[in-house]
N, C-alpha and C. Protein backbone atom coordinates (compact mmCIF):
# COMPACT_ATOMS: atom_id res chain seq x y z
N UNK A 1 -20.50 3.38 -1.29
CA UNK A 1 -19.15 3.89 -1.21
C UNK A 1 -18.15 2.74 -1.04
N UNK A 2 -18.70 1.88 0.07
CA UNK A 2 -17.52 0.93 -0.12
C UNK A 2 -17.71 -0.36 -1.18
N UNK A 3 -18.41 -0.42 -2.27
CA UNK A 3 -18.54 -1.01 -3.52
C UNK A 3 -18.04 -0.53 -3.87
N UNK A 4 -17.81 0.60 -4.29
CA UNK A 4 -16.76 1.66 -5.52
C UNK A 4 -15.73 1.94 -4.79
N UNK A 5 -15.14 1.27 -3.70
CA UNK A 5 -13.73 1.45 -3.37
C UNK A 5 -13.09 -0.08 -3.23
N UNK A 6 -13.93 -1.02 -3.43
CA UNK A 6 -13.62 -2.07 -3.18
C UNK A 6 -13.47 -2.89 -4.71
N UNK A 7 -14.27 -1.98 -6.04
CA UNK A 7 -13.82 -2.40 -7.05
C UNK A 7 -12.72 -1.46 -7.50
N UNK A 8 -12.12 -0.30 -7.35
CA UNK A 8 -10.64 0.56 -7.19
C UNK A 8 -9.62 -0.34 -6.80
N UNK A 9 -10.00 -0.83 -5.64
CA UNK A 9 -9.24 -1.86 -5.14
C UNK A 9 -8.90 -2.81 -6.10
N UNK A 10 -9.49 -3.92 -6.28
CA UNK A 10 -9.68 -4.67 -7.39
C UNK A 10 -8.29 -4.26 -8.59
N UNK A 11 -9.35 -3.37 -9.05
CA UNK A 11 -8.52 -2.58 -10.69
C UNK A 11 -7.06 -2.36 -10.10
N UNK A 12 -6.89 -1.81 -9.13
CA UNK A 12 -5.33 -1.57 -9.15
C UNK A 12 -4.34 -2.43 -8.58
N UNK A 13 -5.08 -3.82 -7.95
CA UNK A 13 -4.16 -4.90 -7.86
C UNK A 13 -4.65 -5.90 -9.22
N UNK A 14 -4.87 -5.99 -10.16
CA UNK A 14 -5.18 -6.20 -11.21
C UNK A 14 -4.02 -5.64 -12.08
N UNK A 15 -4.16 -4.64 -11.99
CA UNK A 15 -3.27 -3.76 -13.17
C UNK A 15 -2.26 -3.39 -12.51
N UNK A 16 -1.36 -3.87 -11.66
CA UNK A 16 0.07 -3.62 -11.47
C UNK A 16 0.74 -4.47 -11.55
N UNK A 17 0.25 -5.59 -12.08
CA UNK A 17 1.51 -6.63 -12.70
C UNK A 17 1.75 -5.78 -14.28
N UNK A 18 0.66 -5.40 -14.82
CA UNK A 18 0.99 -4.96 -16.43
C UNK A 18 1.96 -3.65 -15.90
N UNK A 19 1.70 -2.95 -15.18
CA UNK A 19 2.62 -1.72 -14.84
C UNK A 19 3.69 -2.14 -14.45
N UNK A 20 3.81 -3.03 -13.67
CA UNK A 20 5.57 -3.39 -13.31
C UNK A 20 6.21 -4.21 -15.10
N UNK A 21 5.48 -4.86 -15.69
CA UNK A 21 6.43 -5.30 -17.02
C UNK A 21 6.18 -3.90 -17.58
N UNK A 22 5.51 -3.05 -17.95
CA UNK A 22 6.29 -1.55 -18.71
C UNK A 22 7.07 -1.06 -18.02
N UNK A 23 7.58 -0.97 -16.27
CA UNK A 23 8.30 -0.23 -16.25
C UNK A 23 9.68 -0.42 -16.26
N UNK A 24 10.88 0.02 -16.44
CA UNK A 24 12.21 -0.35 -16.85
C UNK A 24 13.38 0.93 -16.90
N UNK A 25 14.13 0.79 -17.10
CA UNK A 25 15.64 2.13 -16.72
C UNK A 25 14.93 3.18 -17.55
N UNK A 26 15.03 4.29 -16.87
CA UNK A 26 14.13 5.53 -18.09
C UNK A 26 15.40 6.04 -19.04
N UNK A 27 16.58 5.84 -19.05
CA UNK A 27 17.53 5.85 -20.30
C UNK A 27 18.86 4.88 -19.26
N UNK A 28 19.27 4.34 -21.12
CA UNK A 28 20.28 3.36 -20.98
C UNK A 28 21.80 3.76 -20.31
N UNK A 29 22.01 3.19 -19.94
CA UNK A 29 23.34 3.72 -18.89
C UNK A 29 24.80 3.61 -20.30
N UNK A 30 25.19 5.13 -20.19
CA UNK A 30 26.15 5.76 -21.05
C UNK A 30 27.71 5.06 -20.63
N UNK A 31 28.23 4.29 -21.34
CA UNK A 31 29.64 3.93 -21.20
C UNK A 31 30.51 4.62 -21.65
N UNK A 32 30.57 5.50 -22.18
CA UNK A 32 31.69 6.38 -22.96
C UNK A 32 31.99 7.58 -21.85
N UNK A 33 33.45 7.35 -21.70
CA UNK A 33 34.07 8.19 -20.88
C UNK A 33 34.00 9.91 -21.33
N UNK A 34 33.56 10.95 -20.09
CA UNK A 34 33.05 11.91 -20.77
C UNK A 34 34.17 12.81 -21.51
N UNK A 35 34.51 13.96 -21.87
CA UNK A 35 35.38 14.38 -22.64
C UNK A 35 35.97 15.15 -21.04
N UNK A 36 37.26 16.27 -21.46
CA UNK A 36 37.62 17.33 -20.87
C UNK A 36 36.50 18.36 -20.48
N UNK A 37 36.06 18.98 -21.59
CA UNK A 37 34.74 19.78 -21.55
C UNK A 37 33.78 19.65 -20.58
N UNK A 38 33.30 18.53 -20.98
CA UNK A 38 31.82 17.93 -20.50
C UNK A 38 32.37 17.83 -18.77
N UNK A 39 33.33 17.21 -18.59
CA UNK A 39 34.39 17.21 -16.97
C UNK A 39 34.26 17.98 -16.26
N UNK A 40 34.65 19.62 -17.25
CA UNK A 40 35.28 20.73 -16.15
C UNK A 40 33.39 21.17 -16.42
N UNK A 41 32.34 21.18 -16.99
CA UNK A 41 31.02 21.50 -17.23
C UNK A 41 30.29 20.73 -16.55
N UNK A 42 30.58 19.68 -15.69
CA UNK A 42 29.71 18.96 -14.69
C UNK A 42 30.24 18.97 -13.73
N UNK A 43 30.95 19.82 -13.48
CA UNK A 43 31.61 19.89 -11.74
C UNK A 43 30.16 20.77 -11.02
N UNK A 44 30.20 19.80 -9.89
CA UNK A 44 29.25 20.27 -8.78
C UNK A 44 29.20 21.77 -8.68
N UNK A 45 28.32 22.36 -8.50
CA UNK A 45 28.11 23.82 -7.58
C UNK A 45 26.69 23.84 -6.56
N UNK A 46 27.37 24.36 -5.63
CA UNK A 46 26.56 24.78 -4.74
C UNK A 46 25.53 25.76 -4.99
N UNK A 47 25.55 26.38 -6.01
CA UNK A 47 24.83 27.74 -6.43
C UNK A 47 24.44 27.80 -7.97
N UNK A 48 23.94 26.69 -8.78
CA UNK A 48 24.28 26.82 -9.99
C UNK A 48 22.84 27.50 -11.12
N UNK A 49 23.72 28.35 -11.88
CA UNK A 49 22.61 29.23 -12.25
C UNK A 49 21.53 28.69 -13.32
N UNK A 50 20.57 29.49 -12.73
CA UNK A 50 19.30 29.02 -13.90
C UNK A 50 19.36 28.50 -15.52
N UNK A 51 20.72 29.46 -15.65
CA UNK A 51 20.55 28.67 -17.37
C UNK A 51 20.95 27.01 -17.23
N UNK A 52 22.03 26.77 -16.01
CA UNK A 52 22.76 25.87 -16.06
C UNK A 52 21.37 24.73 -15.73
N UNK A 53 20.55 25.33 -14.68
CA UNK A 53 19.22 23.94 -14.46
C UNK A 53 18.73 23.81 -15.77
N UNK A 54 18.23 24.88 -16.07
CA UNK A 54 17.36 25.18 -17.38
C UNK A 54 17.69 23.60 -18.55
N UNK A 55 19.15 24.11 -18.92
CA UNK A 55 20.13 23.06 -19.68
C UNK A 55 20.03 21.38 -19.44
N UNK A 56 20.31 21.56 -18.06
CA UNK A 56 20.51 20.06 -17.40
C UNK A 56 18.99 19.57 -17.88
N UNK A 57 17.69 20.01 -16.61
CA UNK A 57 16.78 19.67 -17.34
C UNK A 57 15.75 19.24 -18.92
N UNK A 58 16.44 20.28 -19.88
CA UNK A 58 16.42 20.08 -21.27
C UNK A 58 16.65 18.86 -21.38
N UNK A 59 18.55 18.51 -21.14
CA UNK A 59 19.39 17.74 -21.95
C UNK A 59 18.29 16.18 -20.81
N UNK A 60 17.96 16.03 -19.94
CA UNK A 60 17.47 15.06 -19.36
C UNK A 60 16.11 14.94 -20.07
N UNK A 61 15.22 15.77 -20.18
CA UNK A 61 14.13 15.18 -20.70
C UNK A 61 14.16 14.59 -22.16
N UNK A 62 15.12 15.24 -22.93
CA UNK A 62 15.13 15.06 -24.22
C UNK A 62 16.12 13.71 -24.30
N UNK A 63 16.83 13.06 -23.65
CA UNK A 63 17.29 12.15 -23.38
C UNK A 63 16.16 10.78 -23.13
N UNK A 64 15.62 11.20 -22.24
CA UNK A 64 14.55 10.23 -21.87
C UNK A 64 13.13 10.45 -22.78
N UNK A 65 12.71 11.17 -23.47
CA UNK A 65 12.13 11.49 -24.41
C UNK A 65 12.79 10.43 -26.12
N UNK A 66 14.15 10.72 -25.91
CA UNK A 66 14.30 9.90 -27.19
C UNK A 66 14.24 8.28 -26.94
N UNK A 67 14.04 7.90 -25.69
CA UNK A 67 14.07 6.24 -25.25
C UNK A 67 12.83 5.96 -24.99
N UNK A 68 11.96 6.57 -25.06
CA UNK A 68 10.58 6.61 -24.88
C UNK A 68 9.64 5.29 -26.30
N UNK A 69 9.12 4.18 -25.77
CA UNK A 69 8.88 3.83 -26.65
C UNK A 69 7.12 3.47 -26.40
N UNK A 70 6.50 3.83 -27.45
CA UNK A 70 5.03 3.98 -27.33
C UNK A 70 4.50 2.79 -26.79
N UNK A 71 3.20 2.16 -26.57
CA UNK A 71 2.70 0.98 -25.79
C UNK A 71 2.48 0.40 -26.71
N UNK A 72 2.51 -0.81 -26.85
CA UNK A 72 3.23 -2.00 -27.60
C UNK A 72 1.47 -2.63 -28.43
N UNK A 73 1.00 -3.28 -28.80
CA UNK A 73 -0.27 -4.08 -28.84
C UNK A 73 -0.41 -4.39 -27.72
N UNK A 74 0.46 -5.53 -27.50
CA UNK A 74 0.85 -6.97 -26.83
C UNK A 74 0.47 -6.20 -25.13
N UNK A 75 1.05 -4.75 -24.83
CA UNK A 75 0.92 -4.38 -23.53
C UNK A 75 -0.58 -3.91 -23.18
N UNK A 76 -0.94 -3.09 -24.56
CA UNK A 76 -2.30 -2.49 -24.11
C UNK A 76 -3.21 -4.04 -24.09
N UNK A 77 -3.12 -5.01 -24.80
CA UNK A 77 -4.04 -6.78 -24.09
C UNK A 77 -4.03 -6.77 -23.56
N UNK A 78 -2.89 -6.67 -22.90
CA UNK A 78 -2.42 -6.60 -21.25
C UNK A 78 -3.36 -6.13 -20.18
N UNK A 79 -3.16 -5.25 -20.45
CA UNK A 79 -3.72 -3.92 -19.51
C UNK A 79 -5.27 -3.97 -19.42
N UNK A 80 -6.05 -4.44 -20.87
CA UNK A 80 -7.58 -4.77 -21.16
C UNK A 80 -7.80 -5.65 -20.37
N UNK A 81 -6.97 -6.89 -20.32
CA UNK A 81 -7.21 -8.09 -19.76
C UNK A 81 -7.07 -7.60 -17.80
N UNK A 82 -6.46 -7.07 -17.49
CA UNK A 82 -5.95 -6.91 -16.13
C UNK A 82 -7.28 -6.43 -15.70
N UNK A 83 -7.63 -5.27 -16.50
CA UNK A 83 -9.20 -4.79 -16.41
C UNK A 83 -10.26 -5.25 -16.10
N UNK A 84 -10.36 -6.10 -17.06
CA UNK A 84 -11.36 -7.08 -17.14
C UNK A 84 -11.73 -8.00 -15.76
N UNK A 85 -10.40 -8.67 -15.49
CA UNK A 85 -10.10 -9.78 -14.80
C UNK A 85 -10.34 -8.59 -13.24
N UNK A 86 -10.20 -7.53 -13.17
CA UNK A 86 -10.57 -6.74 -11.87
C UNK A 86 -11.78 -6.44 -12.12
N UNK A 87 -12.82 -6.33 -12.97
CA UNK A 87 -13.94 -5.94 -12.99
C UNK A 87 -14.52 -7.54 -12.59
N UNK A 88 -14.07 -8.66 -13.00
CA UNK A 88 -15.12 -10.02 -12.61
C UNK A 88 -15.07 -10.47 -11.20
N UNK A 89 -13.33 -10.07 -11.10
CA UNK A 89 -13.39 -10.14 -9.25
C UNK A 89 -14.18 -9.39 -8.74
N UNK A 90 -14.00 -8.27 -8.50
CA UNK A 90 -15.33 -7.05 -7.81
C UNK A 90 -16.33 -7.56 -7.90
N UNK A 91 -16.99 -7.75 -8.93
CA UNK A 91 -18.71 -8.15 -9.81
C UNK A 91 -18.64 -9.33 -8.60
N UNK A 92 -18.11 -10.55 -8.55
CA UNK A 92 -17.91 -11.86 -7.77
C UNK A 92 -18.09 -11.39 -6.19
N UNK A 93 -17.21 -10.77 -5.91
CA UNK A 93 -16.95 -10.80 -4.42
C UNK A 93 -17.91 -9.22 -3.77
N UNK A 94 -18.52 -8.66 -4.84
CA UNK A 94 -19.37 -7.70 -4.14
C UNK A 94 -20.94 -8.54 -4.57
N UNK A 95 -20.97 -9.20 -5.24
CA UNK A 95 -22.58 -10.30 -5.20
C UNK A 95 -22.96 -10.73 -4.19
């Protein structure tokens, strides 16, 4: 048990340098001042109804959905290598 928690160990300080370079703003910050509409349609409520979450949530995932960019070559090496390099430590330091 503590071999197979001590190579977990390993793998996930291994593989969080490749996870911190993928991670980054999940959508780009909007400069365009919003309209009238969009103004009096994003005023706060204390009580706001289901279609209105429903909406918000939509318009957010599909937002961050269109900035979404698949894993690169160059990242998944990455990530093999991080692997790797946590599997020889473990193998090393549990011998």
């Amino acid at each position: 048990m503590r071999k197979t928690l001590a190579l977990l160990g390993a793998l996930v300080l291994c593989a969080a340098p490749v996870a911190a370079q993928t991670s980054g703003p999940s959508a780009p910050l909007d400069d365009a001042a919003p309209t009238a509409v969009e103004r009096a349609a994003a005023r706060p409520s204390l009580f706001p109804s289901t279609d209105a979450v429903r909406e918000q949530v939509r318009a957010s995932e599909d937002a961050r959905d269109a900035h979404k960019a698949p894993m690169s070559s160059q990242s998944w090496l990455y990530l093999v290598a991080a692997i790797a390099v946590g599997v020889i430590i473990a193998a090393v330091v549990l011998d």
